[in-house]
C-alpha atoms as a PDB file:
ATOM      1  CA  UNK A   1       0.692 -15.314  27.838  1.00  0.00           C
ATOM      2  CA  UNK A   2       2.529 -17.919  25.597  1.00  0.00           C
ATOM      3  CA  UNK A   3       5.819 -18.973  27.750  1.00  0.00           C
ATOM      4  CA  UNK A   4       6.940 -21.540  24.903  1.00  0.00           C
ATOM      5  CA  UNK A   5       5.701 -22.807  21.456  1.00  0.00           C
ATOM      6  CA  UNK A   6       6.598 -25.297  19.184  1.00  0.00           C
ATOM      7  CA  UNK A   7       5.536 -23.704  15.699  1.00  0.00           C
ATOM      8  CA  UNK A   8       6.885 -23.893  12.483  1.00  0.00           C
ATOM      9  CA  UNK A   9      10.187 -20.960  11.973  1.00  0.00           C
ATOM     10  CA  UNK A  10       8.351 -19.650   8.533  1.00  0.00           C
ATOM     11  CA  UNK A  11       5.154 -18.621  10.467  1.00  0.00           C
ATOM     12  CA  UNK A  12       4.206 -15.103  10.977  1.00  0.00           C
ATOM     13  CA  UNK A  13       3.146 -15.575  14.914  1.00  0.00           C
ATOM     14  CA  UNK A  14       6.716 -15.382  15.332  1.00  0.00           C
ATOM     15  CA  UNK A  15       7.378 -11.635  14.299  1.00  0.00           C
ATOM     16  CA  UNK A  16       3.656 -10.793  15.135  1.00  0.00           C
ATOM     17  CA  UNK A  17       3.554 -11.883  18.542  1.00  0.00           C
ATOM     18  CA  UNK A  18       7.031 -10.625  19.291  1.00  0.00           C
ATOM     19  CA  UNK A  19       8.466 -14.002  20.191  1.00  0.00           C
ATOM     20  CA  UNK A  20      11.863 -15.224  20.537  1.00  0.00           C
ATOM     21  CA  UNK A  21      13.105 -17.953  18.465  1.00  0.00           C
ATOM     22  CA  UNK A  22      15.825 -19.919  20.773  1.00  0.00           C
ATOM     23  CA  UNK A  23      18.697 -21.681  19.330  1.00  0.00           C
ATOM     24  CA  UNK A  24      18.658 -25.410  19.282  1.00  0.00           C
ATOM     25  CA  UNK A  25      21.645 -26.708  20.327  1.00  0.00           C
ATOM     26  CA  UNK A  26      20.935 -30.732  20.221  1.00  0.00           C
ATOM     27  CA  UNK A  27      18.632 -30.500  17.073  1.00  0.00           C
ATOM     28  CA  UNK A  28      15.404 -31.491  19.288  1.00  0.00           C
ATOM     29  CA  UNK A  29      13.001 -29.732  16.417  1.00  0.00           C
ATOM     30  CA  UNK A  30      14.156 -31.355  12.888  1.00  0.00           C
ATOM     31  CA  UNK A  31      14.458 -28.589  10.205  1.00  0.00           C
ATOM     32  CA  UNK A  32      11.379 -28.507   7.842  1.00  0.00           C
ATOM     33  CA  UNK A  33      12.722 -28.140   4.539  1.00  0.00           C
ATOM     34  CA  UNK A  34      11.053 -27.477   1.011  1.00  0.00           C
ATOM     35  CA  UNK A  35      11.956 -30.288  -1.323  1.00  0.00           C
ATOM     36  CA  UNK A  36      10.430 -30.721  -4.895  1.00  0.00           C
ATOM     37  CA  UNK A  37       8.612 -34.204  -5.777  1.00  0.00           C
ATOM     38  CA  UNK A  38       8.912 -34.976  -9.563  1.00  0.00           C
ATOM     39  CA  UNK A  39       8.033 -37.807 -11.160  1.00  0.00           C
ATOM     40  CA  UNK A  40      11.110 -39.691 -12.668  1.00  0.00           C
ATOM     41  CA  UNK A  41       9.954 -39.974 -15.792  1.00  0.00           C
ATOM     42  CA  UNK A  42       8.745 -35.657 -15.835  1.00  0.00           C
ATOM     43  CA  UNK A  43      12.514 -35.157 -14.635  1.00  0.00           C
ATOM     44  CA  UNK A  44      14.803 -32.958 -17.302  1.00  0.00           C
ATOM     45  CA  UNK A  45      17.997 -31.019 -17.019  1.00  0.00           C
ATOM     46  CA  UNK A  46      15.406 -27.915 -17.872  1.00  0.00           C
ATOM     47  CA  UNK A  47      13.622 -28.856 -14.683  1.00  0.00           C
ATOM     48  CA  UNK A  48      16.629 -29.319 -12.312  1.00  0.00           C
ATOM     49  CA  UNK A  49      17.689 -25.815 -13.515  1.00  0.00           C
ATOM     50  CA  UNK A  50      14.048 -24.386 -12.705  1.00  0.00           C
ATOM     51  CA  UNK A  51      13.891 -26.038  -9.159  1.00  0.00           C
ATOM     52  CA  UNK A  52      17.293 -25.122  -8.379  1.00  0.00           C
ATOM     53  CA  UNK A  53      16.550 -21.722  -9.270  1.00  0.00           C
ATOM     54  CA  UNK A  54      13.278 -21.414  -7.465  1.00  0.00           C
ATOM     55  CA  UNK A  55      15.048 -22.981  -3.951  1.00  0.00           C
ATOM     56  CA  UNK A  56      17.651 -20.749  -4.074  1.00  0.00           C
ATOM     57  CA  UNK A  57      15.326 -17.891  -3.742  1.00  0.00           C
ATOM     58  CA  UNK A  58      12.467 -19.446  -1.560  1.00  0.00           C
ATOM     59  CA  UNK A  59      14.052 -18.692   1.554  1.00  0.00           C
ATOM     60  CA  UNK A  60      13.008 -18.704   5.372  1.00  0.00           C
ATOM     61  CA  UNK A  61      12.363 -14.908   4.976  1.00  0.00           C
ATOM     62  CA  UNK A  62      10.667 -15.166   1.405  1.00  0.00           C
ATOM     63  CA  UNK A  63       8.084 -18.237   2.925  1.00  0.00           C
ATOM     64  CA  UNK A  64       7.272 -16.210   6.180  1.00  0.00           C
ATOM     65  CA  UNK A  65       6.654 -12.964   3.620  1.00  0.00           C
ATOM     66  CA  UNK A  66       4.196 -15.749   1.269  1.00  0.00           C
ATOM     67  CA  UNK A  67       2.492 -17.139   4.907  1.00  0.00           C
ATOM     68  CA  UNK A  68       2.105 -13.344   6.530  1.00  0.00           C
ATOM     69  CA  UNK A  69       0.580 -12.386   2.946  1.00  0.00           C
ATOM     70  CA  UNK A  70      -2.373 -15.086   3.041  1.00  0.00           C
ATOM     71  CA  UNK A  71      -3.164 -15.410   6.290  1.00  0.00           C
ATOM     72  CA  UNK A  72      -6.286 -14.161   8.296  1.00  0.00           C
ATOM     73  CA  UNK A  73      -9.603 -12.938   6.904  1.00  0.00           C
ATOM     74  CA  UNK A  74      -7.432  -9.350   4.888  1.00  0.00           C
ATOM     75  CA  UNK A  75      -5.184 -12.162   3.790  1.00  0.00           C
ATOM     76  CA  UNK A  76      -4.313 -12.413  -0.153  1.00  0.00           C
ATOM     77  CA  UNK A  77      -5.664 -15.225  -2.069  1.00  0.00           C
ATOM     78  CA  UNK A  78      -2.628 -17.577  -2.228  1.00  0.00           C
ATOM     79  CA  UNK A  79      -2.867 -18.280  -5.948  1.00  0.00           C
ATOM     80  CA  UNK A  80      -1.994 -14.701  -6.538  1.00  0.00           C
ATOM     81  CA  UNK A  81       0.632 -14.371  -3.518  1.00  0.00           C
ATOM     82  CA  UNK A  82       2.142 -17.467  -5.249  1.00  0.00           C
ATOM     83  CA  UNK A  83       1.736 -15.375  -8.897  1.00  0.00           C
ATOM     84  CA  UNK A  84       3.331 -12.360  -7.152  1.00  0.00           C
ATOM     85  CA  UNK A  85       6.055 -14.546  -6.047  1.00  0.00           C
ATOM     86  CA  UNK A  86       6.863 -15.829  -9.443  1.00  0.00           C
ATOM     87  CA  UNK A  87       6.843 -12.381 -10.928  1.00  0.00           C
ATOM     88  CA  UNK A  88       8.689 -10.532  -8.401  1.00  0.00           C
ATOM     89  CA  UNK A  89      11.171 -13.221  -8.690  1.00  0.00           C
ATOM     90  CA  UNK A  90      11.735 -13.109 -12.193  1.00  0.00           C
ATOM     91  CA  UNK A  91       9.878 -16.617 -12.680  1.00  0.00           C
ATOM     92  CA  UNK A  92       7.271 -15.244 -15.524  1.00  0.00           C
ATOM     93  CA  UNK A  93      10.287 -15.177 -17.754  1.00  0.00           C
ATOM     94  CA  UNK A  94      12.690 -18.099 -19.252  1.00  0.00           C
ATOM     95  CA  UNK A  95      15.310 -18.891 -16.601  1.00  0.00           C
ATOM     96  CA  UNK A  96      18.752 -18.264 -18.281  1.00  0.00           C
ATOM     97  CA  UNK A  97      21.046 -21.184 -17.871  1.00  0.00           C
END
């Protein structure tokens, strides 16, 4: 029996295992955000416009959908969960501006 657990919000153990995620008041557990590296000299207005895109719609829910889809032995290969991603997303076509 698991009385408390200090896991990540995007993981799948949450929904699986039926547990409760408990509001945090005092911000004990820092948030664990996605944030794009690029290399300053790789950086474009193109490229802001792609990353901003591609944050908007890589939420909480989308990233525990990605984890739940790769993990375990049935799990999908993540290369074509990530694929998936990008083409369910609208991601395999020019981003309109």
């Amino acid at each position: 029996t698991i009385t408390a657990a200090n896991i990540f919000s995007t993981s799948p153990a949450i929904e699986q295992s039926n547990l409760v995620v408990l509001e945090d008041p005092k911000n004990a557990f820092l948030a664990a955000n996605v944030v794009p590296l690029v290399a300053s000299q790789k950086l474009s207005n193109e490229l802001k416009t792609v990353l901003d895109a591609v944050s908007a719609k890589l939420t909480t829910e989308a990233l525990i959908e990605l984890n739940t889809s790769v993990e375990g032995n049935q799990g999908v290969d993540p290369d074509e969960a990530a694929e998936k991603w990008i083409r369910d997303n609208g991601f395999d076509q020019p981003i309109q501006k």
